[in-house]
C-alpha atoms as a PDB file:
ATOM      1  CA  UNK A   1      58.975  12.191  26.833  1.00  0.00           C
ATOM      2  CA  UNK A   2      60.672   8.744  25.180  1.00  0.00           C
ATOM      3  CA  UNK A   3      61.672   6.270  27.129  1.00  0.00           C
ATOM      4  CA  UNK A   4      63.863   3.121  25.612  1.00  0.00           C
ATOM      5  CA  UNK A   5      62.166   0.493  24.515  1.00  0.00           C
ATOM      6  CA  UNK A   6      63.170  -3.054  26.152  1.00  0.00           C
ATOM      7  CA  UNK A   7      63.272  -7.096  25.468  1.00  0.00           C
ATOM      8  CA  UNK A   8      62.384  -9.553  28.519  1.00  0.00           C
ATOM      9  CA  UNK A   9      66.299 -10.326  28.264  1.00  0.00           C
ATOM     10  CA  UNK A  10      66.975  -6.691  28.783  1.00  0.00           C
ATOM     11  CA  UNK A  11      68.060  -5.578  25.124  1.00  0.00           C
ATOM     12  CA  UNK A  12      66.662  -2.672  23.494  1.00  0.00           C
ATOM     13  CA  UNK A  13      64.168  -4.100  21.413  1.00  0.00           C
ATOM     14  CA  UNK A  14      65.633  -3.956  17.580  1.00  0.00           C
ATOM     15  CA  UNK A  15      64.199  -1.707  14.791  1.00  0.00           C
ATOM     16  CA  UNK A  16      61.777  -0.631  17.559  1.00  0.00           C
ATOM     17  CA  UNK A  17      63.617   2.352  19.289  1.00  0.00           C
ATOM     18  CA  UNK A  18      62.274   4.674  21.754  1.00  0.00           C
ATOM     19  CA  UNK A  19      58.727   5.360  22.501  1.00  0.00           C
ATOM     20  CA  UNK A  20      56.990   8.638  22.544  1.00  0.00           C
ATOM     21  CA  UNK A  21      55.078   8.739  26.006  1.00  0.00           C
ATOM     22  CA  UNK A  22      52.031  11.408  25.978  1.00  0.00           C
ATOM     23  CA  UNK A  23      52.975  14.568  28.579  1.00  0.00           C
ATOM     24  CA  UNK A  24      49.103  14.655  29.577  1.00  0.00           C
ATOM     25  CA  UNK A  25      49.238  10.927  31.160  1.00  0.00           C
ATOM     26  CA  UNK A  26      53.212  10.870  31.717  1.00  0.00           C
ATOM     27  CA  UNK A  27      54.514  14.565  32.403  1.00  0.00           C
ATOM     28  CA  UNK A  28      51.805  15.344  34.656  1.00  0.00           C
ATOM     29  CA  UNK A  29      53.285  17.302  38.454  1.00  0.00           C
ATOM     30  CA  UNK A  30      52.719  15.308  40.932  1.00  0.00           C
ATOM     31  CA  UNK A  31      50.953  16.645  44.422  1.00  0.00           C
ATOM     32  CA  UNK A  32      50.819  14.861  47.545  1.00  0.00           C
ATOM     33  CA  UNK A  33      47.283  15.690  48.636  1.00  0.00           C
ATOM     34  CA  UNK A  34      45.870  14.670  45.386  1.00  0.00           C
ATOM     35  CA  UNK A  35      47.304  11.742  45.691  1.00  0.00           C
ATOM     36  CA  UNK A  36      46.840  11.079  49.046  1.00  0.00           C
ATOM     37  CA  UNK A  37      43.076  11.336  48.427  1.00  0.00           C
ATOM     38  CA  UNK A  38      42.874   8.860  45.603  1.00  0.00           C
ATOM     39  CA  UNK A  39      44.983   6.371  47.513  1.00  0.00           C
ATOM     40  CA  UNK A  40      42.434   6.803  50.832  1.00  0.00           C
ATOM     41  CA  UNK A  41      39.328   7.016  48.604  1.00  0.00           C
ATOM     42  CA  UNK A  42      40.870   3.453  47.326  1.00  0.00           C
ATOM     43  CA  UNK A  43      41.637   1.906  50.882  1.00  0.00           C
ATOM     44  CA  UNK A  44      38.366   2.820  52.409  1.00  0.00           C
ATOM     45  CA  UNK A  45      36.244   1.522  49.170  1.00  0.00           C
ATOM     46  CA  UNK A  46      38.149  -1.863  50.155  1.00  0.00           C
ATOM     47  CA  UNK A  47      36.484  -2.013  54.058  1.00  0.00           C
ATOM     48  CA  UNK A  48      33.529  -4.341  54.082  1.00  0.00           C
ATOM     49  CA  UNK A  49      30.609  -2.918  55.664  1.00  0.00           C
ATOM     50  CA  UNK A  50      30.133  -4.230  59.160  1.00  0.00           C
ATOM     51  CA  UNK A  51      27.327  -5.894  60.444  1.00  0.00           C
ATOM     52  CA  UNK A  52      25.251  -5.020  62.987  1.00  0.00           C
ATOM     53  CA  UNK A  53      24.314  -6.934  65.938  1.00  0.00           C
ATOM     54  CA  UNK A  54      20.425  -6.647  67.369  1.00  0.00           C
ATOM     55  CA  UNK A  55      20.322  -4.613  70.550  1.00  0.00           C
ATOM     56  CA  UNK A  56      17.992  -4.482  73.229  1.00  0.00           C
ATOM     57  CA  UNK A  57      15.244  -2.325  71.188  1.00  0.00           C
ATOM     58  CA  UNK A  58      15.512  -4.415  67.663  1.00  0.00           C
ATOM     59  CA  UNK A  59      14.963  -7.852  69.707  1.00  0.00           C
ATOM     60  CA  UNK A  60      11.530  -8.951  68.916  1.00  0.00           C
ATOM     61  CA  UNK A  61      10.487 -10.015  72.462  1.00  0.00           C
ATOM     62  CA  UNK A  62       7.537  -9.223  74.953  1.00  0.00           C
ATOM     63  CA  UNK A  63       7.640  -6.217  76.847  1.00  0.00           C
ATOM     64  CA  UNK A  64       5.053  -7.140  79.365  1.00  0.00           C
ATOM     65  CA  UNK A  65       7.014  -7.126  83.598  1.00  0.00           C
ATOM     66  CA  UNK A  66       7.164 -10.699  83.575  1.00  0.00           C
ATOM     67  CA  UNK A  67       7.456 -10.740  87.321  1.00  0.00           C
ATOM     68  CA  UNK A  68       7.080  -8.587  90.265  1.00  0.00           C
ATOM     69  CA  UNK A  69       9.793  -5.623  91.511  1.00  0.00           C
ATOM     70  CA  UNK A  70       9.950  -6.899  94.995  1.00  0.00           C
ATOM     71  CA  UNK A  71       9.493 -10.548  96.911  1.00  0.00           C
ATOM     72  CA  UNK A  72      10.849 -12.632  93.798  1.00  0.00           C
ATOM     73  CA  UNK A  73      13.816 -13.336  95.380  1.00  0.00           C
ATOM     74  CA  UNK A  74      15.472 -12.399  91.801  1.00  0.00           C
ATOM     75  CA  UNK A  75      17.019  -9.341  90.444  1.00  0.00           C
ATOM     76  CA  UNK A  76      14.594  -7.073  89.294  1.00  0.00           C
ATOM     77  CA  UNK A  77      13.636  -6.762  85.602  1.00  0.00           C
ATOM     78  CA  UNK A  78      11.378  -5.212  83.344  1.00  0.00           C
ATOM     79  CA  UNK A  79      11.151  -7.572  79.963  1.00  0.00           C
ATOM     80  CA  UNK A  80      13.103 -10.738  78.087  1.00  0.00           C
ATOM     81  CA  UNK A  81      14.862  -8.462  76.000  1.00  0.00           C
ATOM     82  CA  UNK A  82      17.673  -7.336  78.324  1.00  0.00           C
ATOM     83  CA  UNK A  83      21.441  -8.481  77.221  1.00  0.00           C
ATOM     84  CA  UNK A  84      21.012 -11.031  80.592  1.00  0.00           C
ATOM     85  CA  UNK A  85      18.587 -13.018  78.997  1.00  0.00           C
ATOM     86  CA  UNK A  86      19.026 -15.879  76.291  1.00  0.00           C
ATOM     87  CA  UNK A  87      17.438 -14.215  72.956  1.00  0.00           C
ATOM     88  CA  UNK A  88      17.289 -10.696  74.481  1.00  0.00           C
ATOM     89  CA  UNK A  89      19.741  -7.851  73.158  1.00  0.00           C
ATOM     90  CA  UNK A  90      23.502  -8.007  72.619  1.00  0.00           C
ATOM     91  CA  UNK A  91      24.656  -5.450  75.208  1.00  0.00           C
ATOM     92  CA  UNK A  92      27.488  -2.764  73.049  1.00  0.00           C
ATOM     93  CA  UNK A  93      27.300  -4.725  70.498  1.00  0.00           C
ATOM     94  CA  UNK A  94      28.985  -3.797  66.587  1.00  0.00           C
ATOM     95  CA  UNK A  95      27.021  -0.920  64.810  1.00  0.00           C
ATOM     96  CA  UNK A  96      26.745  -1.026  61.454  1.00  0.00           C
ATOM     97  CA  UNK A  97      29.917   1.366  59.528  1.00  0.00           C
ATOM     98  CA  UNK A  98      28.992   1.922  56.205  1.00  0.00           C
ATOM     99  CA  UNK A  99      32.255   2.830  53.809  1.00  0.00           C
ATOM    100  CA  UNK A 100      31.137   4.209  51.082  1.00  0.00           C
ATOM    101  CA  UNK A 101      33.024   7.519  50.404  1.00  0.00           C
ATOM    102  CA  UNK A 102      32.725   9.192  47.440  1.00  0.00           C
ATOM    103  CA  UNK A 103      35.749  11.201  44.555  1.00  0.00           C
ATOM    104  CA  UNK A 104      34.706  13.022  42.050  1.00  0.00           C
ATOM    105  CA  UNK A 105      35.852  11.021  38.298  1.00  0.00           C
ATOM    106  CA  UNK A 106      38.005  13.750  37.286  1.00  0.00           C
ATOM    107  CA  UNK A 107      40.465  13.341  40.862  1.00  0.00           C
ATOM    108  CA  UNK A 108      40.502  10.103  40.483  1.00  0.00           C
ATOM    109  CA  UNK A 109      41.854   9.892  36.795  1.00  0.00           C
ATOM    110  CA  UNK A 110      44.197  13.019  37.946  1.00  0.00           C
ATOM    111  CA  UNK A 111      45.747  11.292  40.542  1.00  0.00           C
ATOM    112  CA  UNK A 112      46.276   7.938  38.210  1.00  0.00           C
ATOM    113  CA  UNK A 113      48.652  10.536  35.715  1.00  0.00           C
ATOM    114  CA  UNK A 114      50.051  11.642  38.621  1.00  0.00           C
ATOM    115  CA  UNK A 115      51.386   8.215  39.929  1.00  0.00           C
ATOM    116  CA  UNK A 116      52.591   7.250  35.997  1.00  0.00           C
ATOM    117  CA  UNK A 117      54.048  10.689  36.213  1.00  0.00           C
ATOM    118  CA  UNK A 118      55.981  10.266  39.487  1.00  0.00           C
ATOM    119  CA  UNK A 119      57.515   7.067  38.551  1.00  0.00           C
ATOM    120  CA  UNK A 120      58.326   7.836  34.740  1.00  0.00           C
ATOM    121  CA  UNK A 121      60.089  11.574  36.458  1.00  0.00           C
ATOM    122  CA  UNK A 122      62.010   9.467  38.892  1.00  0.00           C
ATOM    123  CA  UNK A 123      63.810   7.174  36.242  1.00  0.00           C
ATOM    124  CA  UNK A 124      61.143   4.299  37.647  1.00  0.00           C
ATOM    125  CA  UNK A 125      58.987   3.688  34.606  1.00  0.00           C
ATOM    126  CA  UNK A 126      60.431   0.864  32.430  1.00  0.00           C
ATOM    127  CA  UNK A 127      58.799  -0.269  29.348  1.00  0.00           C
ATOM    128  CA  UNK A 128      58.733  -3.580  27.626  1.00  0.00           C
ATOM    129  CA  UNK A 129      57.820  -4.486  23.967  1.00  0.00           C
ATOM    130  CA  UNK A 130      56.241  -7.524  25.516  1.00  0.00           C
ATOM    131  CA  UNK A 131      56.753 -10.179  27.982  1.00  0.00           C
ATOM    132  CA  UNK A 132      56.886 -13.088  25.972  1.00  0.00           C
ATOM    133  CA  UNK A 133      58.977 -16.005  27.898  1.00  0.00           C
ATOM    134  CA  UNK A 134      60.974 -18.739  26.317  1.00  0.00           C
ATOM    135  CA  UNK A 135      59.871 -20.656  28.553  1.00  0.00           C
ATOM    136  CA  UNK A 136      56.931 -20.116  31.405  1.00  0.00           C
ATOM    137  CA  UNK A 137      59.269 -21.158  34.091  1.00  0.00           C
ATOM    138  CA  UNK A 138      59.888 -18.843  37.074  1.00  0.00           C
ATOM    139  CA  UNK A 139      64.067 -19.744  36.332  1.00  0.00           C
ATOM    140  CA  UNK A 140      63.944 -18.578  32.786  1.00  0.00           C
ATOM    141  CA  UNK A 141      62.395 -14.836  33.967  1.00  0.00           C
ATOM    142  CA  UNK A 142      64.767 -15.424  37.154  1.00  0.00           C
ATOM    143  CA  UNK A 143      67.632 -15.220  34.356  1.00  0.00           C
ATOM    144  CA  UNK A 144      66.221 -11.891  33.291  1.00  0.00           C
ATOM    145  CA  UNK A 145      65.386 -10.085  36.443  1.00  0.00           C
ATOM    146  CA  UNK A 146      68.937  -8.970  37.162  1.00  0.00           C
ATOM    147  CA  UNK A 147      69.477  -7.297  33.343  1.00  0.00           C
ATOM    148  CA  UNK A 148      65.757  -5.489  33.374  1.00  0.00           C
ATOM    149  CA  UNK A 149      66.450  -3.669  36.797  1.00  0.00           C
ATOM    150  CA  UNK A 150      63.108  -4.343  37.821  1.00  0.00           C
ATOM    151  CA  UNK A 151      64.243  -3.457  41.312  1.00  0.00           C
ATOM    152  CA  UNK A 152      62.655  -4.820  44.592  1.00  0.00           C
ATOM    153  CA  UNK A 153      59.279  -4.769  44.197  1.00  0.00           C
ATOM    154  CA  UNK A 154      57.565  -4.280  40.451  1.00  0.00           C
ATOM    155  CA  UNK A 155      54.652  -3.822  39.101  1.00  0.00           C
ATOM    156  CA  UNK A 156      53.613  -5.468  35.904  1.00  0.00           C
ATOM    157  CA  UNK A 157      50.983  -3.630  33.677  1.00  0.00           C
ATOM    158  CA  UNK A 158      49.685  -5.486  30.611  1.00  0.00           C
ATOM    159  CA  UNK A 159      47.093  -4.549  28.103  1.00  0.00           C
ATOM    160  CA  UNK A 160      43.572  -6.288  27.439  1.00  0.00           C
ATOM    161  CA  UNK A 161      44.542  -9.601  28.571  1.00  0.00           C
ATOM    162  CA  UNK A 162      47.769 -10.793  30.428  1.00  0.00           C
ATOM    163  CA  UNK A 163      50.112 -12.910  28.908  1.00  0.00           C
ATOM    164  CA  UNK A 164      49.980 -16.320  30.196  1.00  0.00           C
ATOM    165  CA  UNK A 165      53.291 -17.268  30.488  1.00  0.00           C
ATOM    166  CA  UNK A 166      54.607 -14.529  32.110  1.00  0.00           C
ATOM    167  CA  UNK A 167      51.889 -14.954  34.745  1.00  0.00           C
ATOM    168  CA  UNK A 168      53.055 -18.044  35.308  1.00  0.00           C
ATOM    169  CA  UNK A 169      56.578 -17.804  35.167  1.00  0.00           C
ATOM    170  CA  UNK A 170      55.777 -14.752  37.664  1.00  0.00           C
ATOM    171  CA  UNK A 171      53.411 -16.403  40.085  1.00  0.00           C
ATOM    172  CA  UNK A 172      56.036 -17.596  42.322  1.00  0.00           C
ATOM    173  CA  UNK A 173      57.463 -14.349  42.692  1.00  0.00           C
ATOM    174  CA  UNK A 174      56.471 -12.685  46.191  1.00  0.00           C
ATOM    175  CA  UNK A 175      58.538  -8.937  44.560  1.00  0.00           C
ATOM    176  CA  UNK A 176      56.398  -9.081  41.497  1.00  0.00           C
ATOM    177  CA  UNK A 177      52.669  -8.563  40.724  1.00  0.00           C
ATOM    178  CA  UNK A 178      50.719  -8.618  37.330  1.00  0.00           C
ATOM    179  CA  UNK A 179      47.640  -6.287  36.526  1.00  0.00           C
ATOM    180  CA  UNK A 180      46.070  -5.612  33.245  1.00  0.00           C
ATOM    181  CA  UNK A 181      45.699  -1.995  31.914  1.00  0.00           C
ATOM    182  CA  UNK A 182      41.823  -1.770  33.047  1.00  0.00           C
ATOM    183  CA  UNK A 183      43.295  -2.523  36.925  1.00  0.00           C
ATOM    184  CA  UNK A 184      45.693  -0.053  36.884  1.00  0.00           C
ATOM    185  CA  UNK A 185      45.185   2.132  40.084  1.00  0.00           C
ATOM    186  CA  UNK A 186      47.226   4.878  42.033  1.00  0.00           C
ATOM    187  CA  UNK A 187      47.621   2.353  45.187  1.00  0.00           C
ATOM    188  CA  UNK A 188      49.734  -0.201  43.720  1.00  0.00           C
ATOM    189  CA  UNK A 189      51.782   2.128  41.538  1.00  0.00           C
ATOM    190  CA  UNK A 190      53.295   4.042  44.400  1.00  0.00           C
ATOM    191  CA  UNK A 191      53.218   0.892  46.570  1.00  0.00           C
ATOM    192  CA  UNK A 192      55.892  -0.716  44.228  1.00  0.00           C
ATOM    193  CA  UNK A 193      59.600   0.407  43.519  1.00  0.00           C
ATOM    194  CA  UNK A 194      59.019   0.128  39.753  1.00  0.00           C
ATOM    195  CA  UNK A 195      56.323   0.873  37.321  1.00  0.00           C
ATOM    196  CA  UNK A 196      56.831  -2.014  33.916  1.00  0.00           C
ATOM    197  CA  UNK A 197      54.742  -0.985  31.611  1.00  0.00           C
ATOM    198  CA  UNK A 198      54.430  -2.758  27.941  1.00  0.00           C
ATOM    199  CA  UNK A 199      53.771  -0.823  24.529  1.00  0.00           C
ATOM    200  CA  UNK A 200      49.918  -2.599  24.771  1.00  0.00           C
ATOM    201  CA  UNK A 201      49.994  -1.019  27.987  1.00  0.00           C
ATOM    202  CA  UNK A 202      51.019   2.335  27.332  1.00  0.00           C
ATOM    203  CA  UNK A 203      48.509   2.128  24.344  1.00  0.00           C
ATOM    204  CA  UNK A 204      45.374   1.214  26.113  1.00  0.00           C
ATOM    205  CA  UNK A 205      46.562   3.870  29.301  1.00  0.00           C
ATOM    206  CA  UNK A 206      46.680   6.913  27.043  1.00  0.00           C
ATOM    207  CA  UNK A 207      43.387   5.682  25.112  1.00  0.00           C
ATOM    208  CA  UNK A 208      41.859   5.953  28.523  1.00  0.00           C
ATOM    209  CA  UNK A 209      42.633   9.281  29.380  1.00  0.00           C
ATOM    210  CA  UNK A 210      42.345  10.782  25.466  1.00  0.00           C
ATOM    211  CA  UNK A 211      38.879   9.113  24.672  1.00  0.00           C
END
């Protein structure tokens, strides 16, 4: 598959061309159940793991009758640690949830094809030779956004490291986000309207997959 190659002023980048995207990563078919299990195997690793409170058998109290059933002229109890008492159990209290599922490696990178697949079929895939700014301002990329038909929401893929200027330029801007090619996930490429992707990027995904 070859998609055009573009400038951050929205040119096609000279002497440069096209670029030749890899079928394995890029022309991959989609399915909706693989991805729908990457993209919950993703949310649920995000849920921190509850904590539990101590209920009325983990309280580390007496469990003597501290007074007698009838004649007390009090309600009738057996030790300190019921939920009525000050230190005794918390009465329904949280349990501990632990989220920890578990995807097999080879779903996983599947369904992260898939996703580059889906937006490169659907004409939302856009790739840059880089994103060097003029200027890091958030105006100066402003200027740009309307000629690279970044849509309205984008995500930003990079290669090893992310270009500082861009990230600044970018940081003010709620409809774009900025991940390096290691962060790339399934989750926030279907989340977003448009997939930008620059050559290091493209580079460094189909080394991923091919090494």
């Amino acid at each position: 598959m070859k998609v055009k190659v573009q400038t951050i002023d929205g040119a096609k980048a000279s002497g440069k061309g096209d670029i030749e995207l890899n079928d394995e990563v890029f022309g991959v078919e989609p399915r909706a159940d693989i991805l729908h299990r990457v993209v919950t195997w993703q949310l649920e690793k995000r849920r921190g793991t509850a904590r539990g409170a101590r209920e009325r058998s983990d309280v580390a109290r007496t469990g003597k009758k501290f007074g007698r059933q009838k004649g007390g002229g009090t309600a009738r109890h057996g030790d300190r640690r019921a939920p009525i008492f000050v230190g005794g159990g918390k009465a329904h209290g949280p349990r501990v949830r632990d989220f920890n599922p578990s995807l097999n490696k080879k779903v996983r990178a599947l369904g992260l094809k898939m996703a580059l697949s889906a937006k490169a079929r659907d004409g939302q895939l856009i790739v840059m030779e880089n994103l060097d700014l003029s200027e890091s301002k958030t105006k100066v990329l402003k200027d740009h956004l309307g000629k690279l038909g970044f849509g309205r929401t984008a995500l930003v893929i990079d290669g090893d490291a992310l270009n500082i200027g861009f990230a600044l330029a970018s940081s003010n801007l709620r409809e774009i986000n900025l991940l390096p090619a290691v962060g790339a996930n399934v989750y926030d490429i279907l989340k977003h309207e448009t997939l930008v992707l620059t050559r290091a990027a493209v580079e460094k995904l189909e080394a991923r997959f091919n090494g």
